[in-house]
C-alpha atoms as a PDB file:
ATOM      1  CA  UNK A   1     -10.190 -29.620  -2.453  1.00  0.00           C
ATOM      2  CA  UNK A   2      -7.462 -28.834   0.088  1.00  0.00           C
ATOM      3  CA  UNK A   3      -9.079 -26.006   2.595  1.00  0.00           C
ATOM      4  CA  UNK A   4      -6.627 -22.715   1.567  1.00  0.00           C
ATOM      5  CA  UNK A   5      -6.546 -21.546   5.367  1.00  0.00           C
ATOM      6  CA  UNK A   6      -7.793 -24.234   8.251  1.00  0.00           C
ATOM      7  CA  UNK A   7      -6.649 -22.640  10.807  1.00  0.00           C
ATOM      8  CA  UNK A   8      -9.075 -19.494   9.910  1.00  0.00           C
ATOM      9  CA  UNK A   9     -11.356 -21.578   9.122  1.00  0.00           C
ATOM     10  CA  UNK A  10     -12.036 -23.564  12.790  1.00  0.00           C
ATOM     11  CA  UNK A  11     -11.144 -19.829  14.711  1.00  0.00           C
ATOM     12  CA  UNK A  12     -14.161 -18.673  12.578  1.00  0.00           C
ATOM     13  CA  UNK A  13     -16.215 -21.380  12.882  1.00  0.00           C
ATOM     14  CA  UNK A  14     -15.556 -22.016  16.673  1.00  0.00           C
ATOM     15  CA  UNK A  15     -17.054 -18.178  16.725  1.00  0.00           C
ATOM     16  CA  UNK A  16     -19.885 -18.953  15.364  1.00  0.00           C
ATOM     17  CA  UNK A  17     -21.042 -22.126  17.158  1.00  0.00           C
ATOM     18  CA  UNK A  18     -19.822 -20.380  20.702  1.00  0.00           C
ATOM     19  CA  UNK A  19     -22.115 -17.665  19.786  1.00  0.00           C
ATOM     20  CA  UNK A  20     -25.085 -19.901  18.137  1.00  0.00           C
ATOM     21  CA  UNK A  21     -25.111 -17.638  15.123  1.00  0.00           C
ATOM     22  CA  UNK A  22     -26.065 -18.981  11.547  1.00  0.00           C
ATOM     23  CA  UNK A  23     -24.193 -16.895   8.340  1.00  0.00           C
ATOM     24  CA  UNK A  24     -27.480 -15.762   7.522  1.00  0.00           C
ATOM     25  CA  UNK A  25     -27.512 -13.722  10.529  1.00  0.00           C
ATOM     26  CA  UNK A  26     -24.139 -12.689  10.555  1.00  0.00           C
ATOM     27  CA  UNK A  27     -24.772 -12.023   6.729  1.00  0.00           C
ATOM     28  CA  UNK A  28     -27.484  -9.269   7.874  1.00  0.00           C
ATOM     29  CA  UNK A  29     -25.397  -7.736  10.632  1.00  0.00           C
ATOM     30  CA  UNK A  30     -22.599  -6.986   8.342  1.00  0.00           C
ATOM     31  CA  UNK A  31     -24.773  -5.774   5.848  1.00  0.00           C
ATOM     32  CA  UNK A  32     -26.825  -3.734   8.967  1.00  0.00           C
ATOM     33  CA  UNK A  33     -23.168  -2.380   9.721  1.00  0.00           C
ATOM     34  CA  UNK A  34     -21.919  -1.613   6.028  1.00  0.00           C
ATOM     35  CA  UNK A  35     -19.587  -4.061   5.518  1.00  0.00           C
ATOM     36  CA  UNK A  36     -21.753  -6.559   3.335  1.00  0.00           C
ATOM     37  CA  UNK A  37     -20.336  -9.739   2.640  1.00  0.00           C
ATOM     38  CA  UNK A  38     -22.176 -13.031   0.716  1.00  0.00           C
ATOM     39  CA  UNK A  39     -23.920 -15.862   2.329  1.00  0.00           C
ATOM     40  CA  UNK A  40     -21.771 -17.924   0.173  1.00  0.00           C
ATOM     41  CA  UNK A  41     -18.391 -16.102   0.605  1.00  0.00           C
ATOM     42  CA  UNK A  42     -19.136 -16.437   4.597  1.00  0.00           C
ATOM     43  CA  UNK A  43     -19.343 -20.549   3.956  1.00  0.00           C
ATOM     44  CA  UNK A  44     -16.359 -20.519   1.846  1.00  0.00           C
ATOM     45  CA  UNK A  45     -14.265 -18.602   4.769  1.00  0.00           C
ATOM     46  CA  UNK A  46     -16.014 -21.314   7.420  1.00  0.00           C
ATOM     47  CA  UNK A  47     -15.431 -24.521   5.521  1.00  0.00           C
ATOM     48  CA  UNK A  48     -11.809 -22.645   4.510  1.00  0.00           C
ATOM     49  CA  UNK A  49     -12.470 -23.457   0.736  1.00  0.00           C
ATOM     50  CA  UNK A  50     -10.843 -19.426   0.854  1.00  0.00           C
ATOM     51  CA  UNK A  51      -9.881 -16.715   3.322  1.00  0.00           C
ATOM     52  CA  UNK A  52     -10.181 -13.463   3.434  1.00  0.00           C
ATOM     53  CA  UNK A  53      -7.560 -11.490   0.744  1.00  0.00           C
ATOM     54  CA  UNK A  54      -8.546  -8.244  -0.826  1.00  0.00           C
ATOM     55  CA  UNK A  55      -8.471  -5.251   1.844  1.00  0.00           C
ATOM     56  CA  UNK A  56     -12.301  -4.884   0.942  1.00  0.00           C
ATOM     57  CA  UNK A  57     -12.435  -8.587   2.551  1.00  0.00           C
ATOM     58  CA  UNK A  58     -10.050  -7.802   5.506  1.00  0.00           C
ATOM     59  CA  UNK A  59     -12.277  -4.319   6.471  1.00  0.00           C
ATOM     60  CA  UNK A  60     -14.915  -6.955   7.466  1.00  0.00           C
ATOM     61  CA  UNK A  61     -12.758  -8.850   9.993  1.00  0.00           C
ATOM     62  CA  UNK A  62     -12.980  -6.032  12.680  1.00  0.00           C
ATOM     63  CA  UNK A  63     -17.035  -5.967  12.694  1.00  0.00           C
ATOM     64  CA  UNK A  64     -16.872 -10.350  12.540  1.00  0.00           C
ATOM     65  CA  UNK A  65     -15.039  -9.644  15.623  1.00  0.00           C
ATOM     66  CA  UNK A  66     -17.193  -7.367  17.432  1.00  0.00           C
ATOM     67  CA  UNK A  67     -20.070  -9.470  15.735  1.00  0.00           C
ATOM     68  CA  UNK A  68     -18.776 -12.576  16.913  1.00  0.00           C
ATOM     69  CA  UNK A  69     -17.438 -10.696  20.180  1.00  0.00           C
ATOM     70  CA  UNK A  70     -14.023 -12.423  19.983  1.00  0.00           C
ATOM     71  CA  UNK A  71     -10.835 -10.659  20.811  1.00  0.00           C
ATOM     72  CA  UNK A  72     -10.039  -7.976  18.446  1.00  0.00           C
ATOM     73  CA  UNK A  73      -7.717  -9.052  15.843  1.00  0.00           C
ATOM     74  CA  UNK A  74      -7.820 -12.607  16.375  1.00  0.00           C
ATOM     75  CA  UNK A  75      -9.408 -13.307  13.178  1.00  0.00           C
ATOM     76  CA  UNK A  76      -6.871 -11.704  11.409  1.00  0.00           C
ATOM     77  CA  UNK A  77      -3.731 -13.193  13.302  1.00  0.00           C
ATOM     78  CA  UNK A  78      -5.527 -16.829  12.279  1.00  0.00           C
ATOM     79  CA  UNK A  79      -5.251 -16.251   8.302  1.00  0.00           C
ATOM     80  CA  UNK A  80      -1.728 -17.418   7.157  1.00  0.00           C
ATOM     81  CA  UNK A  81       0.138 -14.713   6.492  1.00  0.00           C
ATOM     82  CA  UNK A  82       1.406 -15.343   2.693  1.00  0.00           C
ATOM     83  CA  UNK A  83      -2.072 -13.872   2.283  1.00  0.00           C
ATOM     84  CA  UNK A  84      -0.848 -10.328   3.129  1.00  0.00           C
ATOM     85  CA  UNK A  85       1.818 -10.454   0.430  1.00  0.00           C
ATOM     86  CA  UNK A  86      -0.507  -7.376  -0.343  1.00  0.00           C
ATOM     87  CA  UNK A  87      -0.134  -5.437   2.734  1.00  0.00           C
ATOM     88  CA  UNK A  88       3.575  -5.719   2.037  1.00  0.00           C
ATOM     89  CA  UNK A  89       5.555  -2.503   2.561  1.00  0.00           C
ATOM     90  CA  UNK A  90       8.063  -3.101  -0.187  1.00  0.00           C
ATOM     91  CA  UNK A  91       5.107  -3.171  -2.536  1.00  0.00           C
ATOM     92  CA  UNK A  92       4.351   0.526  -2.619  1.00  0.00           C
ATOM     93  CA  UNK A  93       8.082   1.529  -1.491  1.00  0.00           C
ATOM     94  CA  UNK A  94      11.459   1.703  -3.689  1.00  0.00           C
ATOM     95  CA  UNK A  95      14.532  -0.481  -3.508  1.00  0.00           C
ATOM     96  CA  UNK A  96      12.396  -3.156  -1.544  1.00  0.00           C
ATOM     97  CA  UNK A  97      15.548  -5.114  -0.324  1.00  0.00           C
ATOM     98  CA  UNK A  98      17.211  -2.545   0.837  1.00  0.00           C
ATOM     99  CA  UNK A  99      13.876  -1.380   2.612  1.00  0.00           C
ATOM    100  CA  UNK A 100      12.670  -4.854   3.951  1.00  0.00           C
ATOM    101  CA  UNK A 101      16.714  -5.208   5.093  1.00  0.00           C
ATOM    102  CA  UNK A 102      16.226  -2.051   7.056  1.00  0.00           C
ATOM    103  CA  UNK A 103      12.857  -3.040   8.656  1.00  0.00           C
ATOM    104  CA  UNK A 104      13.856  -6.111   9.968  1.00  0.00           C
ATOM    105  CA  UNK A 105      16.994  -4.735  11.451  1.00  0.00           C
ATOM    106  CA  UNK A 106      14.750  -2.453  13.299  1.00  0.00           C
ATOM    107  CA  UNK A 107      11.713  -5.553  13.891  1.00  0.00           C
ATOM    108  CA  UNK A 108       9.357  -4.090  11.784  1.00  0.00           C
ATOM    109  CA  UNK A 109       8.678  -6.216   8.990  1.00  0.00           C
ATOM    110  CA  UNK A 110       5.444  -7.685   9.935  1.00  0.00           C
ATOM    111  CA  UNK A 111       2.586  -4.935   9.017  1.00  0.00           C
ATOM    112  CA  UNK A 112      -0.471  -7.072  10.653  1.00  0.00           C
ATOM    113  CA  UNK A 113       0.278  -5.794  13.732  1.00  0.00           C
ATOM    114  CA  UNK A 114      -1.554  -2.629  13.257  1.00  0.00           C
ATOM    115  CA  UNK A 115      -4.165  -0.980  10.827  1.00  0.00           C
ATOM    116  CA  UNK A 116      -4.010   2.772   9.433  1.00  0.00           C
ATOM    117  CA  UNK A 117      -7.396   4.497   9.983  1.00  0.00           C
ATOM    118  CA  UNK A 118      -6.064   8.035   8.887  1.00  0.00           C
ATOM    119  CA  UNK A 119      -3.208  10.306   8.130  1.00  0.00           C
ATOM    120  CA  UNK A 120      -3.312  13.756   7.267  1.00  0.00           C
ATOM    121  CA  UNK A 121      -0.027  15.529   5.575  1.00  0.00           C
ATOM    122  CA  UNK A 122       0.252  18.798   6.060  1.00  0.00           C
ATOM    123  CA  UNK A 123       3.093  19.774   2.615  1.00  0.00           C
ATOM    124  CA  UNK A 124       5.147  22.672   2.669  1.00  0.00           C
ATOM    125  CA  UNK A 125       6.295  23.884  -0.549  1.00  0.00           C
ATOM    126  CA  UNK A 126       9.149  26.739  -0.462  1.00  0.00           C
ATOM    127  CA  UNK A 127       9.332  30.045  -2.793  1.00  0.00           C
ATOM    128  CA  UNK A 128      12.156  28.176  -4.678  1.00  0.00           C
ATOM    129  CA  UNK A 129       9.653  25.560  -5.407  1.00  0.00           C
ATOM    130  CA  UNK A 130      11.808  22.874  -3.403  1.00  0.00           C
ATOM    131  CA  UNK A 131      10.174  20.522  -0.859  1.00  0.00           C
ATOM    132  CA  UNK A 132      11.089  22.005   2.816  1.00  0.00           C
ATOM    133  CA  UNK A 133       8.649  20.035   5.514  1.00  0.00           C
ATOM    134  CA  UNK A 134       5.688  17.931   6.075  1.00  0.00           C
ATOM    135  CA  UNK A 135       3.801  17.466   9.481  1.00  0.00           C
ATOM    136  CA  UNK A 136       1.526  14.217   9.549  1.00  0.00           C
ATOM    137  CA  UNK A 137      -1.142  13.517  11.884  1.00  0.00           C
ATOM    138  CA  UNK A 138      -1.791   9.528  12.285  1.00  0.00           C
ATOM    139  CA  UNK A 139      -3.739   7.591  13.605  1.00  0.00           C
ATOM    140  CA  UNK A 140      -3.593   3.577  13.534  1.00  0.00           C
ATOM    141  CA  UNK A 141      -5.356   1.003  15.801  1.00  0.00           C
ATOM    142  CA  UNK A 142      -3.438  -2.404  16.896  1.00  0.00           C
ATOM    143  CA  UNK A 143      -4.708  -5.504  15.057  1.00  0.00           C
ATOM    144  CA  UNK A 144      -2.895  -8.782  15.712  1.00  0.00           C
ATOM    145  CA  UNK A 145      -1.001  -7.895  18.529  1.00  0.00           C
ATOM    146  CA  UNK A 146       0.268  -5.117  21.448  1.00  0.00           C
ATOM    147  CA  UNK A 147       2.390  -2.824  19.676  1.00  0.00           C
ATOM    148  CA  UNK A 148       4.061   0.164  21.152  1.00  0.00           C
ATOM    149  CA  UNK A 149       6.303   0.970  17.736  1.00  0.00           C
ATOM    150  CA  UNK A 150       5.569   1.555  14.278  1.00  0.00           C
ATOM    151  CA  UNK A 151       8.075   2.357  11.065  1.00  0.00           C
ATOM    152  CA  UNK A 152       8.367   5.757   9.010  1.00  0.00           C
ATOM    153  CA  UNK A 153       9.865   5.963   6.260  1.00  0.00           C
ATOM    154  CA  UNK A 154      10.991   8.892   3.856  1.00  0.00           C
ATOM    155  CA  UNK A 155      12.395   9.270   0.655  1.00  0.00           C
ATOM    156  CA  UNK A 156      13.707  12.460  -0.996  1.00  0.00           C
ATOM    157  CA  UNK A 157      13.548  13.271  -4.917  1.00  0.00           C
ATOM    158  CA  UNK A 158      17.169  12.857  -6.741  1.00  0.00           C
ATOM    159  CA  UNK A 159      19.317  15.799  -6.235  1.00  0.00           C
ATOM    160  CA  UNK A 160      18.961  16.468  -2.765  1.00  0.00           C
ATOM    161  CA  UNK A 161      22.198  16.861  -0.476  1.00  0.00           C
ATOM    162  CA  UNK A 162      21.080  14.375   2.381  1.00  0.00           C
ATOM    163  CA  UNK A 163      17.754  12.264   3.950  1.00  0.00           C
ATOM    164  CA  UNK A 164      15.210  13.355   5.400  1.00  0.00           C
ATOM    165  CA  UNK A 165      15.256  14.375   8.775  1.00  0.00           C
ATOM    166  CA  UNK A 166      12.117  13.266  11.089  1.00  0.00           C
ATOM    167  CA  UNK A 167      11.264  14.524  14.924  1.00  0.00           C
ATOM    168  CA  UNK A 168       8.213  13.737  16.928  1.00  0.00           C
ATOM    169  CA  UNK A 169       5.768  16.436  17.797  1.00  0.00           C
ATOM    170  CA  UNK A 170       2.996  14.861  20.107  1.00  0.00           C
ATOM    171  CA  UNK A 171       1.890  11.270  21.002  1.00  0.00           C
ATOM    172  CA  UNK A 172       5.199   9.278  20.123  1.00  0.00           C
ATOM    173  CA  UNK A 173       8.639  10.029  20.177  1.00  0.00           C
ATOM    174  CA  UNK A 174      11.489   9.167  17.419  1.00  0.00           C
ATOM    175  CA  UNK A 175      13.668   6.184  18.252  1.00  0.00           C
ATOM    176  CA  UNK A 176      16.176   4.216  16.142  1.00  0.00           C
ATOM    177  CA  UNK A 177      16.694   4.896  12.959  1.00  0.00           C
ATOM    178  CA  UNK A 178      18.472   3.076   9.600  1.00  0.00           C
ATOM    179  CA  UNK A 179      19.732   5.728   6.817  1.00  0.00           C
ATOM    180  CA  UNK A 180      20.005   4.843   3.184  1.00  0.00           C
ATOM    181  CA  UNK A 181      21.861   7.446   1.776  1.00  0.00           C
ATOM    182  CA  UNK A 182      22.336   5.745  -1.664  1.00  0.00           C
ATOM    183  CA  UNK A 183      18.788   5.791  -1.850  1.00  0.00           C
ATOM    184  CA  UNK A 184      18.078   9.272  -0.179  1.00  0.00           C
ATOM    185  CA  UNK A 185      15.986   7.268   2.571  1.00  0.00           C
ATOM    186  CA  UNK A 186      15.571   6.732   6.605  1.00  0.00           C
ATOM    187  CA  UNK A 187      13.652   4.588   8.438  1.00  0.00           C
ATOM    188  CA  UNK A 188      12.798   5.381  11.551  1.00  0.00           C
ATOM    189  CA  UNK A 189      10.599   3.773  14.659  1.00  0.00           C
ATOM    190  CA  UNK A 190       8.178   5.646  16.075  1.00  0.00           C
ATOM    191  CA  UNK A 191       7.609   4.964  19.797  1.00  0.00           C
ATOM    192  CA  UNK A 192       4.377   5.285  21.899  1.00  0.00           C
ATOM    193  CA  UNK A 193       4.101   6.827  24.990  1.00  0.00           C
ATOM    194  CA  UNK A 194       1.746   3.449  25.763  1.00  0.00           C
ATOM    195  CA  UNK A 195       1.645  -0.376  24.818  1.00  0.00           C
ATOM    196  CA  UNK A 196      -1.562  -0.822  21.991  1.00  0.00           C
ATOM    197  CA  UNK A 197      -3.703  -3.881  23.156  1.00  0.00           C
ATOM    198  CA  UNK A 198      -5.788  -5.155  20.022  1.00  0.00           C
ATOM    199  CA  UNK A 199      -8.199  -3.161  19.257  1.00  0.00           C
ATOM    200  CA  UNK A 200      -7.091   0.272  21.072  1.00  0.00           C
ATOM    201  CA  UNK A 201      -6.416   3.186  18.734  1.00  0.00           C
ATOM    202  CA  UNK A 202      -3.630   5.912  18.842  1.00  0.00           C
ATOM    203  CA  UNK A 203      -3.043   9.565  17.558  1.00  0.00           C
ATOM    204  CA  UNK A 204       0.247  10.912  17.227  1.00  0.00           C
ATOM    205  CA  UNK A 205       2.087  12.997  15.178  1.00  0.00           C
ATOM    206  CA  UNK A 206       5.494  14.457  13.278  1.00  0.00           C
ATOM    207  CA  UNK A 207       7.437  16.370  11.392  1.00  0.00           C
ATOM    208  CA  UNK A 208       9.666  16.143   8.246  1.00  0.00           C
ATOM    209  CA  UNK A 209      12.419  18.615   7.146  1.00  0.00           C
ATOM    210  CA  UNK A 210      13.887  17.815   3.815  1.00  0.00           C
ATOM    211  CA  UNK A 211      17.631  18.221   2.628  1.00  0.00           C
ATOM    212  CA  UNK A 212      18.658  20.852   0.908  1.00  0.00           C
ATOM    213  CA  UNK A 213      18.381  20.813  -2.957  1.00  0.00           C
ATOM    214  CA  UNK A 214      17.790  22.655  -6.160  1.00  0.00           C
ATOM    215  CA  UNK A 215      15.922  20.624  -7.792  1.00  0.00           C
ATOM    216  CA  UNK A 216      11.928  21.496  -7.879  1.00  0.00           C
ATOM    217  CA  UNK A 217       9.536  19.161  -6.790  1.00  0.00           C
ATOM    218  CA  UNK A 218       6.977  17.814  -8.661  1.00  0.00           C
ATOM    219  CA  UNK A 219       4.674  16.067  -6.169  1.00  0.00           C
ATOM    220  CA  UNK A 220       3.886  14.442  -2.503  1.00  0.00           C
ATOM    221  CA  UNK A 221       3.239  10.608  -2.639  1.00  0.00           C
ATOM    222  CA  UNK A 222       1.836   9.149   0.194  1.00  0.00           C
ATOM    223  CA  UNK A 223       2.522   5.114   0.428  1.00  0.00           C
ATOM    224  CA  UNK A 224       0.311   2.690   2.287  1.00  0.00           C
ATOM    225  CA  UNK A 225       0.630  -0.526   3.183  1.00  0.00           C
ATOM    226  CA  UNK A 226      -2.717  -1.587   3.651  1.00  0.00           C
ATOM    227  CA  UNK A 227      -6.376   0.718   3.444  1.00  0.00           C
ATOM    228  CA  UNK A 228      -7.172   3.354   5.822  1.00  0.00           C
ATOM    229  CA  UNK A 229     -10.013   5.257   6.171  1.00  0.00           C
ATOM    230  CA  UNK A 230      -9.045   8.488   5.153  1.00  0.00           C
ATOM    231  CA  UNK A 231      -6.183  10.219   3.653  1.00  0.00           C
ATOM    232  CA  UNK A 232      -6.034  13.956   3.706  1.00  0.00           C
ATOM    233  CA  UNK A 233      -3.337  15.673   2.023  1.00  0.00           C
ATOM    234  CA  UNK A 234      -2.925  19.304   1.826  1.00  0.00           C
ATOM    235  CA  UNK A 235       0.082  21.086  -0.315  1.00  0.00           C
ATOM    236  CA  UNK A 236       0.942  24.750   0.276  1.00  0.00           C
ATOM    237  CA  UNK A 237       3.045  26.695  -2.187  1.00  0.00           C
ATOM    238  CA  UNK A 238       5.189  29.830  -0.788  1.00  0.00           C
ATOM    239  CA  UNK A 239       5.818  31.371  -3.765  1.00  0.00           C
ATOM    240  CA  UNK A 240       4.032  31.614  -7.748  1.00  0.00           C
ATOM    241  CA  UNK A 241       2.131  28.486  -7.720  1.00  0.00           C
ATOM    242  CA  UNK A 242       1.909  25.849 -10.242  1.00  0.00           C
ATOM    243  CA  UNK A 243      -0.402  26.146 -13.326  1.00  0.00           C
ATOM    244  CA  UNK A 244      -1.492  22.753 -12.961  1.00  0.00           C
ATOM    245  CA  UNK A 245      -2.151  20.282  -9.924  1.00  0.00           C
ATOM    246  CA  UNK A 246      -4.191  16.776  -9.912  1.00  0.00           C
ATOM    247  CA  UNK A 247      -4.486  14.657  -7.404  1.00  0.00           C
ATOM    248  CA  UNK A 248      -4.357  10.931  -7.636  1.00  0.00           C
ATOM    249  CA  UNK A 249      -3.851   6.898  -6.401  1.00  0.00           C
ATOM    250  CA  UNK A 250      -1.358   4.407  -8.257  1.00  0.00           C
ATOM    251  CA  UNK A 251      -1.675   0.595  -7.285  1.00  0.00           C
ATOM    252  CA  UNK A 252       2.374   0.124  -6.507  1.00  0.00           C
ATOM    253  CA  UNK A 253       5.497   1.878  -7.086  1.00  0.00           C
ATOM    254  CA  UNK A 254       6.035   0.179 -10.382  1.00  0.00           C
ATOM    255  CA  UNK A 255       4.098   2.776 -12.251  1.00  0.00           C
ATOM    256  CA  UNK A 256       5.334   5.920 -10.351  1.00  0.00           C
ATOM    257  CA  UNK A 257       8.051   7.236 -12.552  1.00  0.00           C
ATOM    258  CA  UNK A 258      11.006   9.635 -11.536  1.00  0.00           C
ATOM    259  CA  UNK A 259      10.513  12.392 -14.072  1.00  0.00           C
ATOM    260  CA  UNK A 260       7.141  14.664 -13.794  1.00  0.00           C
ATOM    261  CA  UNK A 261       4.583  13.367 -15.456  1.00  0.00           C
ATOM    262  CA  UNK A 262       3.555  15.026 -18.833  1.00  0.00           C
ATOM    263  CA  UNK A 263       0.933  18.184 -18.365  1.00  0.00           C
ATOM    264  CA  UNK A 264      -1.146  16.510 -20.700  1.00  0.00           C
ATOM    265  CA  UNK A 265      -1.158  12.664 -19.005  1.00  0.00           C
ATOM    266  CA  UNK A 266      -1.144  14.049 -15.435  1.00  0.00           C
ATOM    267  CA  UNK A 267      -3.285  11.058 -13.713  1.00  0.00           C
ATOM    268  CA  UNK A 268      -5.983  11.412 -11.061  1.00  0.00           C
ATOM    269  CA  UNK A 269      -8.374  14.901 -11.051  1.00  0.00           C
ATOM    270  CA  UNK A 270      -7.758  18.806 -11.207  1.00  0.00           C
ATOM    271  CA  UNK A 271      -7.291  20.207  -7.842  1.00  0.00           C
ATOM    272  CA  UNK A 272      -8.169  23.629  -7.120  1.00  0.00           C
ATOM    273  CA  UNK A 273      -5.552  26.310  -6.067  1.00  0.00           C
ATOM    274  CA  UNK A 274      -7.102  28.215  -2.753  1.00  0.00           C
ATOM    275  CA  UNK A 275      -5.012  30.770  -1.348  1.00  0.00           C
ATOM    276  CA  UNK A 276      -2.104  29.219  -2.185  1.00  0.00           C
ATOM    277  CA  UNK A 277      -2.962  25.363  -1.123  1.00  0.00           C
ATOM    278  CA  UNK A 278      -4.427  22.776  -2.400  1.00  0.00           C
ATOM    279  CA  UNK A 279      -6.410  19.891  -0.462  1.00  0.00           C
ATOM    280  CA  UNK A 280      -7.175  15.982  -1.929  1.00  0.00           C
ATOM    281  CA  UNK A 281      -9.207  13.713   0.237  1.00  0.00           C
ATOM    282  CA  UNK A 282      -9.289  10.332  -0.296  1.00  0.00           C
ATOM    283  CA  UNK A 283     -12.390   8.553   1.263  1.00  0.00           C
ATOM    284  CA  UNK A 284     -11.428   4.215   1.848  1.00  0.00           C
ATOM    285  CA  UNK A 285      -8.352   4.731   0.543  1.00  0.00           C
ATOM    286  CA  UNK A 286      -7.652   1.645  -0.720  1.00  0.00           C
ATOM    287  CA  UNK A 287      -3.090   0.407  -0.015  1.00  0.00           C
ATOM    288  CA  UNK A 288      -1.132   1.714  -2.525  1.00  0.00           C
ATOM    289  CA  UNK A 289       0.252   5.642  -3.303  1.00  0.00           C
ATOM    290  CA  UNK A 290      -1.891   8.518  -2.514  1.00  0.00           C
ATOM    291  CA  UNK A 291      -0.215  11.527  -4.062  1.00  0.00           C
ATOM    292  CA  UNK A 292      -0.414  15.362  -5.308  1.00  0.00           C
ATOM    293  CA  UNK A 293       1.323  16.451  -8.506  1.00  0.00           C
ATOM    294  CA  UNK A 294       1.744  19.754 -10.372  1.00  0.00           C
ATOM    295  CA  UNK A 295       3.691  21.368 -13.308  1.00  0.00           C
ATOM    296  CA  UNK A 296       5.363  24.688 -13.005  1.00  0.00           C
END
């Protein structure tokens, strides 16, 4: 059988004999740690018969590493990286050529260089019941490399007059940007006050304001590109609230449509309506959309 990954496979391995551990004691350190992988899937990554793929695998890396007390994100920089054709951007974004055109004008294609641990959006819902503003707090650790730059990108409903405008608010500021007006999009680089070694985590956050338009909106969707943590997303409502809200995760943008969904196949679970907002926590979100949706 032709090993899927060698070059994994002698990092890992090289690990292990430099730090005279068997798998059956790494085994019980990642299961001591919460991350529990098999004896059997640990040989198969060793003798590269398979890598690591899912985002359930790739959560384990960052305690091998610390196990194995390597450099941080050098076990992830060794798999090839057609094996992140799931941690692609375009997956869980529209118009992915326009989008992956966009992000390698501005160098940001490759989404292995960092890891989302969290993201909190704060929604703003006007008295019109129009989308007006959303203020994120993020926060991402570098994986594979030193970063200092990371993309944001932001798509507005049909029917608004413009993109999205986005400013920095603390911990990064806004640099280049690509609009896509046929799309109602802009991507936009968000710059660090401080070069990311592997390994060193960052908070930082911003602020959207959305074009004008008429049209109501009918949810918040966030994407990601790979799993983080936590997602937090709260959704305030200026004026009469909506009768219904859920709150939910799709796999990839292919089964997000563009019209509200039907009150009676809303996906995801009831949210409740506090004082005009609701809040939907998402615990290990695994990469794909994160969203709230109502009906008026």
């Amino acid at each position: 059988m032709r090993p899927a990954d060698g070059h994994f496979a002698e990092v890992f391995s090289e690990a292990l004999r430099n730090r005279k551990l068997t798998l059956q004691r790494v085994h019980a350190r990642l299961v001591a740690a919460g991350t529990p992988v098999s004896e059997a899937t640990l040989s198969y990554w060793q003798t590269g018969r398979s890598t690591p793929r899912r985002t359930s695998s790739l959560r384990v890396l960052a305690e091998l590493e610390r196990i194995l007390e390597i450099q941080p994100g050098s076990l992830v920089a060794a798999i090839d990286g057609r094996t992140f054709a799931q941690w692609d951007l375009t997956r869980v974004l529209p118009e992915p050529e326009l989008v992956d055109a966009a992000l390698s004008d501005l160098g940001l294609r490759d989404c292995r260089q960092y890891r989302g641990i969290s993201v909190d959006d704060d929604v703003r819902i006007g008295a019109d019941r129009t989308e007006k503003e959303v203020v994120s707090h993020v926060i991402i650790r570098a994986d594979v490399v030193a970063i200092d730059r990371i993309p944001l990108i932001f798509q507005q409903e049909e029917g608004a007059d413009g993109i999205p405008g986005v400013e920095a608010v603390a911990g990064c500021r806004i640099g280049r940007q690509v609009e896509l007006p046929e799309i109602r999009m802009v991507v936009s680089e968000a710059l660090f006050p401080r070069r990311l070694e592997p390994g060193d985590a960052h908070h930082f956050k911003y602020r959207v304001e959305w074009a004008p338009t008429t049209t109501p909106s009918f949810r918040w969707e966030r994407s990601l590109a790979n799993d983080h943590r936590q997602v937090v997303t709260s959704v305030t409502f200026a004026g009469e609230p909506p009768r219904t809200i859920h709150g939910y995760h799709l796999p990839s943008m292919d089964v997000s449509p563009e019209e509200p969904w039907p009150e009676d196949q809303l996906p995801g679970v009831p949210l409740q309506l506090v004082e005009g907002q609701v809040q939907y926590l998402t615990l290990d979100a695994p990469l794909g959309l994160h969203g709230v949706t109502w009906v008026w």
